[in-house]
PDB file of N, CA and C in Angstrom:
ATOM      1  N   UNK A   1     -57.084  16.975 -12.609  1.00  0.00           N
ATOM      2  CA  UNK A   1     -56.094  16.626 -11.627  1.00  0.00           C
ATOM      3  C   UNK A   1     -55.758  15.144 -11.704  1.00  0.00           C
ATOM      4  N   UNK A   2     -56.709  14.211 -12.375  1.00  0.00           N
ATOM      5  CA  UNK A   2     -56.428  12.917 -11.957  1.00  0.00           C
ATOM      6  C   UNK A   2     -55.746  12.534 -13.523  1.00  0.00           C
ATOM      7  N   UNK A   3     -55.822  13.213 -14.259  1.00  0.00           N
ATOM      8  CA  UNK A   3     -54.883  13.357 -15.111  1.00  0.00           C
ATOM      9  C   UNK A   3     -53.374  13.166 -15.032  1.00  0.00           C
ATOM     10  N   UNK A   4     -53.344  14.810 -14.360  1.00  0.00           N
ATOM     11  CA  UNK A   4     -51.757  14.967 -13.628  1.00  0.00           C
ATOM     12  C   UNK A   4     -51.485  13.491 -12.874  1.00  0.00           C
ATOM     13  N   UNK A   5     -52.332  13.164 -11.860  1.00  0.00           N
ATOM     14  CA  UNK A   5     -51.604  11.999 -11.569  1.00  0.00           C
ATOM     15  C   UNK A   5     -50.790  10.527 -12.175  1.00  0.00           C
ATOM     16  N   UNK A   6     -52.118  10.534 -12.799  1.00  0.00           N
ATOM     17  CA  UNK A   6     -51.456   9.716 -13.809  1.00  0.00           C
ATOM     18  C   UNK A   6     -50.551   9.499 -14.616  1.00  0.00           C
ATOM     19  N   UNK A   7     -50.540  10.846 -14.905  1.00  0.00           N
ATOM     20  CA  UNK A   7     -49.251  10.887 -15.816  1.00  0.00           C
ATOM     21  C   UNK A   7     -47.678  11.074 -15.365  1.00  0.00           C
ATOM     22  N   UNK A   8     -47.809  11.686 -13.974  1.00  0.00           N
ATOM     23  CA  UNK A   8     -46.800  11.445 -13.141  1.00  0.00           C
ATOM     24  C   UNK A   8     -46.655   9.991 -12.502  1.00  0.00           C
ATOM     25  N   UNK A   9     -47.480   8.902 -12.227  1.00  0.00           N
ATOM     26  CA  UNK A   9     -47.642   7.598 -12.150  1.00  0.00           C
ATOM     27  C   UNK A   9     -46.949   7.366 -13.162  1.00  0.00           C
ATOM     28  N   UNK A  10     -47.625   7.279 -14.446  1.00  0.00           N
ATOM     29  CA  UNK A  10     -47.218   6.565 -16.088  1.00  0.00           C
ATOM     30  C   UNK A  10     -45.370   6.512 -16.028  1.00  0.00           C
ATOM     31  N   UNK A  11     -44.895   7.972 -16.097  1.00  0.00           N
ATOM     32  CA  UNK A  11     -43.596   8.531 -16.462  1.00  0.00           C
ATOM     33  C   UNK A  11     -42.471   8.457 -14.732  1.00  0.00           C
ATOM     34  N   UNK A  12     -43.023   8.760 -13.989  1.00  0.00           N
ATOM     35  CA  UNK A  12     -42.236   8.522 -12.832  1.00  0.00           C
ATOM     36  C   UNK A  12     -41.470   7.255 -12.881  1.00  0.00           C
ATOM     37  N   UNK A  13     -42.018   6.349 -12.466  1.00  0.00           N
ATOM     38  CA  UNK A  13     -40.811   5.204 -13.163  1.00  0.00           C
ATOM     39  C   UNK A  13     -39.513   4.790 -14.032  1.00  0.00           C
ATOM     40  N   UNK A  14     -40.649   5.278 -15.151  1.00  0.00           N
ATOM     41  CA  UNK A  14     -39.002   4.996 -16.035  1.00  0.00           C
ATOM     42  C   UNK A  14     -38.109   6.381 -15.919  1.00  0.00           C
ATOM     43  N   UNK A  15     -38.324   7.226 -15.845  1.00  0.00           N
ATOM     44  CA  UNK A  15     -37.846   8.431 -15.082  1.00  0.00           C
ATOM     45  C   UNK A  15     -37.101   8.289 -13.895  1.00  0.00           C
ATOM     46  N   UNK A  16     -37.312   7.586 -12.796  1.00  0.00           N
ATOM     47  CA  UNK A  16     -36.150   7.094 -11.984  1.00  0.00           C
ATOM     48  C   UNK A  16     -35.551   6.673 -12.436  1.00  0.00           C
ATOM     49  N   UNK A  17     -35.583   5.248 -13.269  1.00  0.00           N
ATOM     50  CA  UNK A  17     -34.617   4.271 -14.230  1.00  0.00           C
ATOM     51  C   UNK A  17     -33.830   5.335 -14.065  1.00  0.00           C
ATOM     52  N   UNK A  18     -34.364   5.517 -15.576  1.00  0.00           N
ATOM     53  CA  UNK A  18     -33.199   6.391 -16.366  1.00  0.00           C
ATOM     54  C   UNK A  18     -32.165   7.580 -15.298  1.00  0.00           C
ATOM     55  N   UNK A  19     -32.793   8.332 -14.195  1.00  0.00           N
ATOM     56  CA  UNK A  19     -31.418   8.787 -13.227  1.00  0.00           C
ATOM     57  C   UNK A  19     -30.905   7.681 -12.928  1.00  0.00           C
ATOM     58  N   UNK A  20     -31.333   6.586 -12.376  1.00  0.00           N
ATOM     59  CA  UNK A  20     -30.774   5.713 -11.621  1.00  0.00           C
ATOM     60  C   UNK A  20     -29.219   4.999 -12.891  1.00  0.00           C
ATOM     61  N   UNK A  21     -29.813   5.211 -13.777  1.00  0.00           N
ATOM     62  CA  UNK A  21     -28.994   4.507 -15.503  1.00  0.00           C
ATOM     63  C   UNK A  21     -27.837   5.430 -15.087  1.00  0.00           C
ATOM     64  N   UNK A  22     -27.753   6.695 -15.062  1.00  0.00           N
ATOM     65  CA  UNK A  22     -27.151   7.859 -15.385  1.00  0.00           C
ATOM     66  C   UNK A  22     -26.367   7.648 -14.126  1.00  0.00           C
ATOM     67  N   UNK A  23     -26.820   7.736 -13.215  1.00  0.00           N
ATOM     68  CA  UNK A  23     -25.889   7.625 -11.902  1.00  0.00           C
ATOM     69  C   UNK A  23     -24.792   6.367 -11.881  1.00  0.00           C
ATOM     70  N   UNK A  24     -25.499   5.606 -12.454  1.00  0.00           N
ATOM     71  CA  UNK A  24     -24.666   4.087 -12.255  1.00  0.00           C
ATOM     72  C   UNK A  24     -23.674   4.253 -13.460  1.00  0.00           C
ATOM     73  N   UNK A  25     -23.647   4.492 -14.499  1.00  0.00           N
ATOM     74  CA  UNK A  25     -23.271   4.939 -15.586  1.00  0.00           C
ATOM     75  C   UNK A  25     -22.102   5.668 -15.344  1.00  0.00           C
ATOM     76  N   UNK A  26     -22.338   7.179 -14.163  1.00  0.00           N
ATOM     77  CA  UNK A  26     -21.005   8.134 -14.212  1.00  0.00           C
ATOM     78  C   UNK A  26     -20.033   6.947 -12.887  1.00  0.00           C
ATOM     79  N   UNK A  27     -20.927   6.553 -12.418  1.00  0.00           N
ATOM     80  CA  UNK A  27     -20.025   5.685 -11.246  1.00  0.00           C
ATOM     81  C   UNK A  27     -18.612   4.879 -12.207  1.00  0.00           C
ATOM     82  N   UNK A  28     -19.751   4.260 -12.783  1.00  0.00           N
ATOM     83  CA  UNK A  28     -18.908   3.022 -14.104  1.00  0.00           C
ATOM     84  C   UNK A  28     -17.907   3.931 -14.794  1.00  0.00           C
ATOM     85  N   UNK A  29     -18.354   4.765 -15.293  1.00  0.00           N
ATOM     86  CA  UNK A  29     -17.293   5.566 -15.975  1.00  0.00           C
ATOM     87  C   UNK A  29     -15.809   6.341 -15.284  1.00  0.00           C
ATOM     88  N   UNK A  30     -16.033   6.696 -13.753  1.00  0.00           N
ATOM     89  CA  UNK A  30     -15.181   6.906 -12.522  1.00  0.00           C
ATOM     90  C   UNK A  30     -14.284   5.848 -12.480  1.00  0.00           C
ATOM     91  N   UNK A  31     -14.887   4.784 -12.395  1.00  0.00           N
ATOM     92  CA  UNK A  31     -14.086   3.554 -12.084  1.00  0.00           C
ATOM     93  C   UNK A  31     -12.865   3.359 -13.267  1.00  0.00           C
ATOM     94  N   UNK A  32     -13.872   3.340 -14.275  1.00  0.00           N
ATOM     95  CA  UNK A  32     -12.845   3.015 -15.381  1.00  0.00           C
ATOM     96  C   UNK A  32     -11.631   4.120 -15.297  1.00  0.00           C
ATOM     97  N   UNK A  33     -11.676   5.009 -15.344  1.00  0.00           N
ATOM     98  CA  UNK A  33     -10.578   6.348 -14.963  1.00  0.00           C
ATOM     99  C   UNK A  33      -9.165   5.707 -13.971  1.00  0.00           C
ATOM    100  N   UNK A  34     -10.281   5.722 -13.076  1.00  0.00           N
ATOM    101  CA  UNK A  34      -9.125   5.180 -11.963  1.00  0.00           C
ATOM    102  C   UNK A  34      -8.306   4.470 -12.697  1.00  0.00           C
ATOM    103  N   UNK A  35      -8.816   2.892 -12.748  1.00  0.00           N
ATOM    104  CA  UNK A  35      -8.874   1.957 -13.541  1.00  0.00           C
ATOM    105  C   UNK A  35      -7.372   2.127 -14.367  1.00  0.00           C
ATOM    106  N   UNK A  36      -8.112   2.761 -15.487  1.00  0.00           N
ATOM    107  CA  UNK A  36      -7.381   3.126 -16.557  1.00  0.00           C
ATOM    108  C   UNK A  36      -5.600   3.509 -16.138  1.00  0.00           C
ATOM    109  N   UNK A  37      -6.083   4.587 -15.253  1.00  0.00           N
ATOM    110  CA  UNK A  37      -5.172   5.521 -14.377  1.00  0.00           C
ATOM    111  C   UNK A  37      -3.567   4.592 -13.854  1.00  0.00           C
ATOM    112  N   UNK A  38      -4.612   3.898 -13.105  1.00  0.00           N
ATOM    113  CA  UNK A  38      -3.571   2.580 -12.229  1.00  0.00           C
ATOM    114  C   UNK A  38      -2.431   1.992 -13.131  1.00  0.00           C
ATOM    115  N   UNK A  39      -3.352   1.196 -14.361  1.00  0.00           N
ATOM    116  CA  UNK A  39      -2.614   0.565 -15.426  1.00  0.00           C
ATOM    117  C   UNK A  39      -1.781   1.586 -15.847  1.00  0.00           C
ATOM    118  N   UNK A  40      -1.950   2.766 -16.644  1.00  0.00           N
ATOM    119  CA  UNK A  40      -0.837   3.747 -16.904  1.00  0.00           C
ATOM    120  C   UNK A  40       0.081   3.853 -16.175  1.00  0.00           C
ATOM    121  N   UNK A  41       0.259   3.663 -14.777  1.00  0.00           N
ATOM    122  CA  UNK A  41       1.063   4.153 -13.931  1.00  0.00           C
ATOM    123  C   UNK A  41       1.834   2.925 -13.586  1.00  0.00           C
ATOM    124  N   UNK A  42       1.199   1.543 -13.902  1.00  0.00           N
ATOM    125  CA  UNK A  42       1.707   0.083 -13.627  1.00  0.00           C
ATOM    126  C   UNK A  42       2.660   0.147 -15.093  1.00  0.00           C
ATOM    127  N   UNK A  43       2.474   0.686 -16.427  1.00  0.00           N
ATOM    128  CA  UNK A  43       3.118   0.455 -17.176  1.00  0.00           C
ATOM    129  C   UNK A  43       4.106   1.322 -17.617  1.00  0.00           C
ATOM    130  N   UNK A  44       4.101   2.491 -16.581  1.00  0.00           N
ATOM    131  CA  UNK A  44       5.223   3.348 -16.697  1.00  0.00           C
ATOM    132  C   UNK A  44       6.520   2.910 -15.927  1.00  0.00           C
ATOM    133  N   UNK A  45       6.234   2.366 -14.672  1.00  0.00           N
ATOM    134  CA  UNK A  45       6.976   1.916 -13.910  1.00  0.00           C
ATOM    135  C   UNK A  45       7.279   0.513 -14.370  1.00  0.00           C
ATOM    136  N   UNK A  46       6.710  -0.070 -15.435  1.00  0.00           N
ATOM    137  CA  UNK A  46       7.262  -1.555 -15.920  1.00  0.00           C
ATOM    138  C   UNK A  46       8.339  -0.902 -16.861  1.00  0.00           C
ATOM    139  N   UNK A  47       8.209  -0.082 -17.862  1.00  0.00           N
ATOM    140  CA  UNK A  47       9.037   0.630 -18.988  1.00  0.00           C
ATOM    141  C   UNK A  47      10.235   1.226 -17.698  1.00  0.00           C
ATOM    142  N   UNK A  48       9.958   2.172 -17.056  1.00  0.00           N
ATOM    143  CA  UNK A  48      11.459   2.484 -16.251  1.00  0.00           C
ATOM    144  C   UNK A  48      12.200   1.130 -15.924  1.00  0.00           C
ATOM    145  N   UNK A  49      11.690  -0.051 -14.953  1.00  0.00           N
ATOM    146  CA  UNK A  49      12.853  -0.717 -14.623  1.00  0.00           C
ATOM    147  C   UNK A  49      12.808  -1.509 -15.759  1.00  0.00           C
ATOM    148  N   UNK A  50      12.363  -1.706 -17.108  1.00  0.00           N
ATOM    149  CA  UNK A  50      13.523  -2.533 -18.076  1.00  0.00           C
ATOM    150  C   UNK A  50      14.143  -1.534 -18.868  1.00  0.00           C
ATOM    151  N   UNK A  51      13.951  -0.295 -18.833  1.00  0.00           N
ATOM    152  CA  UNK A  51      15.096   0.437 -19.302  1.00  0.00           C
ATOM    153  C   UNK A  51      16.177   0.406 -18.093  1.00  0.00           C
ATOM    154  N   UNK A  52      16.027   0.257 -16.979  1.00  0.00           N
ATOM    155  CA  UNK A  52      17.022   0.363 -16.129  1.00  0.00           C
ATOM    156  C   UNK A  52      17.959  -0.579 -16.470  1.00  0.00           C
ATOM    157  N   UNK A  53      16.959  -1.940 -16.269  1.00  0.00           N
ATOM    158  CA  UNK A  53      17.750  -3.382 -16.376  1.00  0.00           C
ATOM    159  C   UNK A  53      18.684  -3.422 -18.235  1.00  0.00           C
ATOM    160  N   UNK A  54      17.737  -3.179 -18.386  1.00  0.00           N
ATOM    161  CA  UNK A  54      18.996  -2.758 -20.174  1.00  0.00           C
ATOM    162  C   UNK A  54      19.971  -1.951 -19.884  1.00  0.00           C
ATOM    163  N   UNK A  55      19.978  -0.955 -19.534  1.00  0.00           N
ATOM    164  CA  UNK A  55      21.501  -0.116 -19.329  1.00  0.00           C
ATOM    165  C   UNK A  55      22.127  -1.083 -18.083  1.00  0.00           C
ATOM    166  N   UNK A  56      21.508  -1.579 -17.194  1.00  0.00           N
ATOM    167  CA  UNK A  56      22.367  -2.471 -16.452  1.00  0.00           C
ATOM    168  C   UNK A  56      23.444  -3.941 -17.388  1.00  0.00           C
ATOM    169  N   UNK A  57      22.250  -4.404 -18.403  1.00  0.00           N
ATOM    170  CA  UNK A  57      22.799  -5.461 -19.247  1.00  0.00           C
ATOM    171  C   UNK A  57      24.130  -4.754 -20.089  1.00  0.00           C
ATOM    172  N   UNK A  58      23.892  -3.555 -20.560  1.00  0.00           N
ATOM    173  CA  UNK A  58      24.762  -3.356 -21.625  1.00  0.00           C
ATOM    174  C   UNK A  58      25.631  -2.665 -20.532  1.00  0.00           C
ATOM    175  N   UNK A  59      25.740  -2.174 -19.305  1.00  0.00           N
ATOM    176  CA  UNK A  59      27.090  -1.744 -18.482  1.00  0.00           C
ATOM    177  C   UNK A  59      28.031  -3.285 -18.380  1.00  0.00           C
ATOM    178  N   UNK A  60      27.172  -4.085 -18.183  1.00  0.00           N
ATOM    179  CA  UNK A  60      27.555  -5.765 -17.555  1.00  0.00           C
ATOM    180  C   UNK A  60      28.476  -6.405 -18.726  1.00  0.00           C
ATOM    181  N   UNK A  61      27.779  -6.208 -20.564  1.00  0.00           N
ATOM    182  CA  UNK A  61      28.343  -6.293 -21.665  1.00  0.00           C
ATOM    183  C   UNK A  61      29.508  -6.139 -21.825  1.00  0.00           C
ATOM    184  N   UNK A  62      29.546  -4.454 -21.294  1.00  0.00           N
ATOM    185  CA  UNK A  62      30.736  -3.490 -22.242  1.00  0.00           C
ATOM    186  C   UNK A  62      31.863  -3.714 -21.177  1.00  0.00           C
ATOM    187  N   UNK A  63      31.625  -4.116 -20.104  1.00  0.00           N
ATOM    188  CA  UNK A  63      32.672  -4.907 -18.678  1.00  0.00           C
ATOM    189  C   UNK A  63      33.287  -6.242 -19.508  1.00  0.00           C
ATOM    190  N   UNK A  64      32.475  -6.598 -19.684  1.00  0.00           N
ATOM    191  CA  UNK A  64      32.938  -8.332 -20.330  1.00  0.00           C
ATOM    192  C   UNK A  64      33.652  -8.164 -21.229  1.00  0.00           C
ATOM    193  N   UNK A  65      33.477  -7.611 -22.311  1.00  0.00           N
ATOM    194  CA  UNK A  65      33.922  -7.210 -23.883  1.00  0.00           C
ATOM    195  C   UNK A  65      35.409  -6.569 -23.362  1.00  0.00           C
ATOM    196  N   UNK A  66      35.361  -5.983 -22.552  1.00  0.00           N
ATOM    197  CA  UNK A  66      37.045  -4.884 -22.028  1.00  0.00           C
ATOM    198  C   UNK A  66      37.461  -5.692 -21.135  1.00  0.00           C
ATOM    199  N   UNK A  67      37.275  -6.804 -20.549  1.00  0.00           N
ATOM    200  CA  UNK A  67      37.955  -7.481 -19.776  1.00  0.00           C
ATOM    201  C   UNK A  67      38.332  -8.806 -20.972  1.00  0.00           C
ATOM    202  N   UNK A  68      37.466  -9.120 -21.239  1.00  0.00           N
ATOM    203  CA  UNK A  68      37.895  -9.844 -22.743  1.00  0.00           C
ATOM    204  C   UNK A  68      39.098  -9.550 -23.740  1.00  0.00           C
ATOM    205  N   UNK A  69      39.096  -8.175 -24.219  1.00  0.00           N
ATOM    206  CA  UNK A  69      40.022  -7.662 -24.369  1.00  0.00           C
ATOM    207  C   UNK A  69      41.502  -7.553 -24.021  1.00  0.00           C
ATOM    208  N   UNK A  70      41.201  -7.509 -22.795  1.00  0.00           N
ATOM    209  CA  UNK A  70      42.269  -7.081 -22.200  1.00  0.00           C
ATOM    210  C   UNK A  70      43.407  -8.294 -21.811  1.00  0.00           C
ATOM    211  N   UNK A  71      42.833  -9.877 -21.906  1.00  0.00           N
ATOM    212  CA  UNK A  71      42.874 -11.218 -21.951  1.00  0.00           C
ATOM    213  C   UNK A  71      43.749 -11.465 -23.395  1.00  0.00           C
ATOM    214  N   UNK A  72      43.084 -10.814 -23.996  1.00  0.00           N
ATOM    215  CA  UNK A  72      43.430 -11.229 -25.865  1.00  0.00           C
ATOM    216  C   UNK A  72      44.853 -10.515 -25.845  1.00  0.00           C
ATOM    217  N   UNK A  73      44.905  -9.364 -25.212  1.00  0.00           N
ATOM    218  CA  UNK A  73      45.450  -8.525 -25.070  1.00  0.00           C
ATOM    219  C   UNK A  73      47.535  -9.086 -24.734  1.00  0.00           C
ATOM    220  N   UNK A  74      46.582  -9.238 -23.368  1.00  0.00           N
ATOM    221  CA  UNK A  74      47.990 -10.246 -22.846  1.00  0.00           C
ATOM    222  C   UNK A  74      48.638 -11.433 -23.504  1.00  0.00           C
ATOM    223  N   UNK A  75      47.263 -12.057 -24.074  1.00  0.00           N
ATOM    224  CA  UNK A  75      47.991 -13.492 -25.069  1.00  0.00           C
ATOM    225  C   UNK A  75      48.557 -13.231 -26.394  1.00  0.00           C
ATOM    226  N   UNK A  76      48.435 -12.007 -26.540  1.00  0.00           N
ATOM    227  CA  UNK A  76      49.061 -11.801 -27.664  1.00  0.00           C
ATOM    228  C   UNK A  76      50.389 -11.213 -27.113  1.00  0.00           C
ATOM    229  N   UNK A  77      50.927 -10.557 -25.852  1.00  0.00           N
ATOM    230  CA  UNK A  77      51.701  -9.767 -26.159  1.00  0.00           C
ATOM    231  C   UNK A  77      52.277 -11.387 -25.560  1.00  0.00           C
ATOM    232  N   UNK A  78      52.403 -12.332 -24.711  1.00  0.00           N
ATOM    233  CA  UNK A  78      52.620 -13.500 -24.916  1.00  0.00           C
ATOM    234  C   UNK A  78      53.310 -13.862 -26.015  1.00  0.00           C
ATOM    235  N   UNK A  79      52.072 -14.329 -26.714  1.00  0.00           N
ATOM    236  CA  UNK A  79      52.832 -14.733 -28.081  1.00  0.00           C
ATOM    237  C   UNK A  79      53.841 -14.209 -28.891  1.00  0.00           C
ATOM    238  N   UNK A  80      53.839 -12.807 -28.730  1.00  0.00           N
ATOM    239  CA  UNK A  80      54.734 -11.988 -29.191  1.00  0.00           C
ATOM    240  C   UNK A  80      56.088 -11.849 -28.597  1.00  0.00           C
ATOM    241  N   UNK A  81      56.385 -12.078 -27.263  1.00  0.00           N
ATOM    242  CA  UNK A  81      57.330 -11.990 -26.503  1.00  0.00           C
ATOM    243  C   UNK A  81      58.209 -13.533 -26.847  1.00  0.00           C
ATOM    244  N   UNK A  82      57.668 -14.613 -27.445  1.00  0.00           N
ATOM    245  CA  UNK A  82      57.962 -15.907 -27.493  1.00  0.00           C
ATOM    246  C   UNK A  82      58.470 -16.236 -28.712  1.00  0.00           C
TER     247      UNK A  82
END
């Protein structure tokens, strides 16, 4: 019997550790998930509004370019009328 004890003495210890390793371990690993999770979701929503803001730039562009146009447009028929 004083065997058994001992040897449950000896091994009990690092035997907690090690759950205690394991527990702290799946915690750490939870976190990172989240973690992980958050950032995915921070960099999906960074990719939507600069695709937004790009189709906003090139609506803002293709305005300028046809109003530009439409400038050249007149000075020529200007010039042409003269």
């Amino acid at each position: 019997m004083q065997d058994f004890i001992n040897i449950i003495q000896g091994v009990g210890f690092p035997i907690a550790c090690c759950i205690a390793m394991f527990i702290m371990l799946q915690n750490e690993q939870k976190a990172h998930k989240e973690e992980s999770q958050q950032i995915r979701d921070a960099l999906t929503e960074q990719k939507i509004a600069f695709s937004e803001a790009i189709h906003n730039q090139e609506a803002r562009t293709t305005e300028a370019i046809n109003n530009n146009t439409q400038v050249m447009q007149r000075l020529v028929d200007m010039l042409e009328e003269k």
